[in-house]
C-alpha atoms as a PDB file:
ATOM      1  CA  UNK A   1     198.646 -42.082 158.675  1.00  0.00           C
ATOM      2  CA  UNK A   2     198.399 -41.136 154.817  1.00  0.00           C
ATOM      3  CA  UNK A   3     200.685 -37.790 155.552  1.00  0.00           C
ATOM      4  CA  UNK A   4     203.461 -39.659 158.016  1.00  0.00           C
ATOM      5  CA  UNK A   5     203.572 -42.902 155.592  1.00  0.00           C
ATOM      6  CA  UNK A   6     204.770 -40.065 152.858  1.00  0.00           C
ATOM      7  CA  UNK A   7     206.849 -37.625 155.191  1.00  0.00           C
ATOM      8  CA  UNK A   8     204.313 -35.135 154.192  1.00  0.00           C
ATOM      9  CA  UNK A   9     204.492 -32.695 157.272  1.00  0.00           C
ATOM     10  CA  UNK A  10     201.057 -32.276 159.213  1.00  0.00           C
ATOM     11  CA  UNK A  11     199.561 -30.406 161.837  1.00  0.00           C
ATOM     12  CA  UNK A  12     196.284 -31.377 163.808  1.00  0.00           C
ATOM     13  CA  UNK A  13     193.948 -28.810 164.781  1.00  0.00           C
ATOM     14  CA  UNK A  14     191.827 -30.773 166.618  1.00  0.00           C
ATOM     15  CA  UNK A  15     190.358 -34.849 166.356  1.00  0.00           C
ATOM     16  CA  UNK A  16     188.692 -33.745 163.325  1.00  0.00           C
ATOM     17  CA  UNK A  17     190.955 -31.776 161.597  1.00  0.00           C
ATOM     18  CA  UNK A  18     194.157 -32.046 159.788  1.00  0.00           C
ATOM     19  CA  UNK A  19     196.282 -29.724 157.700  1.00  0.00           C
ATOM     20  CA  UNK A  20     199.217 -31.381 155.114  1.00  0.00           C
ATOM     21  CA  UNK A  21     201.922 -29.958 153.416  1.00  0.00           C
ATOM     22  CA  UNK A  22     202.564 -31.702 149.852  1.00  0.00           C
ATOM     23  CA  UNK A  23     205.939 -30.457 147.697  1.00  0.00           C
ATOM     24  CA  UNK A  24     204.720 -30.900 144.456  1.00  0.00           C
ATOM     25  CA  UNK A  25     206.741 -30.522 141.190  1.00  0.00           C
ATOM     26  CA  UNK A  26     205.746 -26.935 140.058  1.00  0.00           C
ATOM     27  CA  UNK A  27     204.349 -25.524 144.096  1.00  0.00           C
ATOM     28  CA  UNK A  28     203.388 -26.781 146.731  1.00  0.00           C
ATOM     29  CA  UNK A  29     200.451 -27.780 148.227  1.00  0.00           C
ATOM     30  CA  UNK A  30     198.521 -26.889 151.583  1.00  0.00           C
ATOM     31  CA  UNK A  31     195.561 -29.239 151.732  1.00  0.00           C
ATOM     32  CA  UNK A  32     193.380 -29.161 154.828  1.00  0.00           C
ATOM     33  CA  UNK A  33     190.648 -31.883 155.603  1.00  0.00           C
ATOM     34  CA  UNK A  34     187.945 -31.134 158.543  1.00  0.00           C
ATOM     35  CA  UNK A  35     185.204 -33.033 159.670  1.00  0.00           C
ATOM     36  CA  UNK A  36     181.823 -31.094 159.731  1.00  0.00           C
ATOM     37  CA  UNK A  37     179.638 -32.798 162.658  1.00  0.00           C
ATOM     38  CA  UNK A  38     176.718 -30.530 161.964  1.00  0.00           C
ATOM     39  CA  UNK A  39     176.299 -31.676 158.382  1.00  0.00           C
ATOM     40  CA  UNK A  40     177.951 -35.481 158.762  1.00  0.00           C
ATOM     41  CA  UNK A  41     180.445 -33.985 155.320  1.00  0.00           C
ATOM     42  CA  UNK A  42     184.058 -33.795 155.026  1.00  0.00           C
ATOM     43  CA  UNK A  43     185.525 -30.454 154.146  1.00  0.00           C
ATOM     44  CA  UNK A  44     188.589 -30.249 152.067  1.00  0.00           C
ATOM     45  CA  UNK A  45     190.320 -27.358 151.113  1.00  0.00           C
ATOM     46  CA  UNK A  46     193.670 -27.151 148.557  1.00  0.00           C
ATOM     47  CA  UNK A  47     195.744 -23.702 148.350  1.00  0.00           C
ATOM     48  CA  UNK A  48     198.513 -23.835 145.908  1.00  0.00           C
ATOM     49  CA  UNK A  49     200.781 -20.981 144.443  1.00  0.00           C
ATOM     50  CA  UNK A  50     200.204 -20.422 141.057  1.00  0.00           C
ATOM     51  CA  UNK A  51     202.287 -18.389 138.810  1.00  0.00           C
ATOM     52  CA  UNK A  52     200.463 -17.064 135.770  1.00  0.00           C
ATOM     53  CA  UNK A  53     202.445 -15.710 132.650  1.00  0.00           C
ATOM     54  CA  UNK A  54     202.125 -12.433 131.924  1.00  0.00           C
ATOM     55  CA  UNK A  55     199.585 -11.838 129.265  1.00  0.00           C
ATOM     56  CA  UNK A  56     197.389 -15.085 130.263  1.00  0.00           C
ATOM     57  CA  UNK A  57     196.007 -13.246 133.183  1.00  0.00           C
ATOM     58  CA  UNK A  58     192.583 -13.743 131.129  1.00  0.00           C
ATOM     59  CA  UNK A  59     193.077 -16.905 130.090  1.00  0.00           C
ATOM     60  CA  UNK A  60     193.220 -17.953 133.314  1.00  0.00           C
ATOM     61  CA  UNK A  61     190.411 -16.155 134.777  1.00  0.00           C
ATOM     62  CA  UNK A  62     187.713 -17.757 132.670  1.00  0.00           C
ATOM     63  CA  UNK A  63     189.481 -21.255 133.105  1.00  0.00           C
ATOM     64  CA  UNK A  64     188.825 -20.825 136.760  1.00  0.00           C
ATOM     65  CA  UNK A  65     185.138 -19.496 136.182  1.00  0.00           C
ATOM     66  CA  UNK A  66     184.165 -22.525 134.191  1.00  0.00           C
ATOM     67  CA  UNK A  67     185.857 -24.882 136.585  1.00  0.00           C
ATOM     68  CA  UNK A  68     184.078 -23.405 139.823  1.00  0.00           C
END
């Protein structure tokens, strides 16, 4: 309901799992939300092109190894 009320576009995979499309304003955004019986948790996944400058490479790499 969240993805048609926005025109996000959306594709079911199944009754417990969605993927949405979000245009964002640098990339956009593939966000995927599945429900995991086994474990009673939601799963959510975001995938998002990002475009590093050259010479931040680095940078970048140890932002993302203190975030995760």
């Amino acid at each position: 309901q969240v993805a048609h009320n926005n025109d996000w576009s959306f594709e079911r995979a199944g009754d417990d799992e969605i993927s949405i499309s979000v245009a964002g304003s640098w990339t956009d955004y593939h966000v995927s939300f599945s429900w995991m019986e086994d474990f009673e948790a939601l799963h959510l996944a975001c995938a998002f092109d990002i475009k590093v400058p050259e010479g931040r490479a680095l940078e970048v790499m140890r932002l993302l190894s203190l975030i995760n």
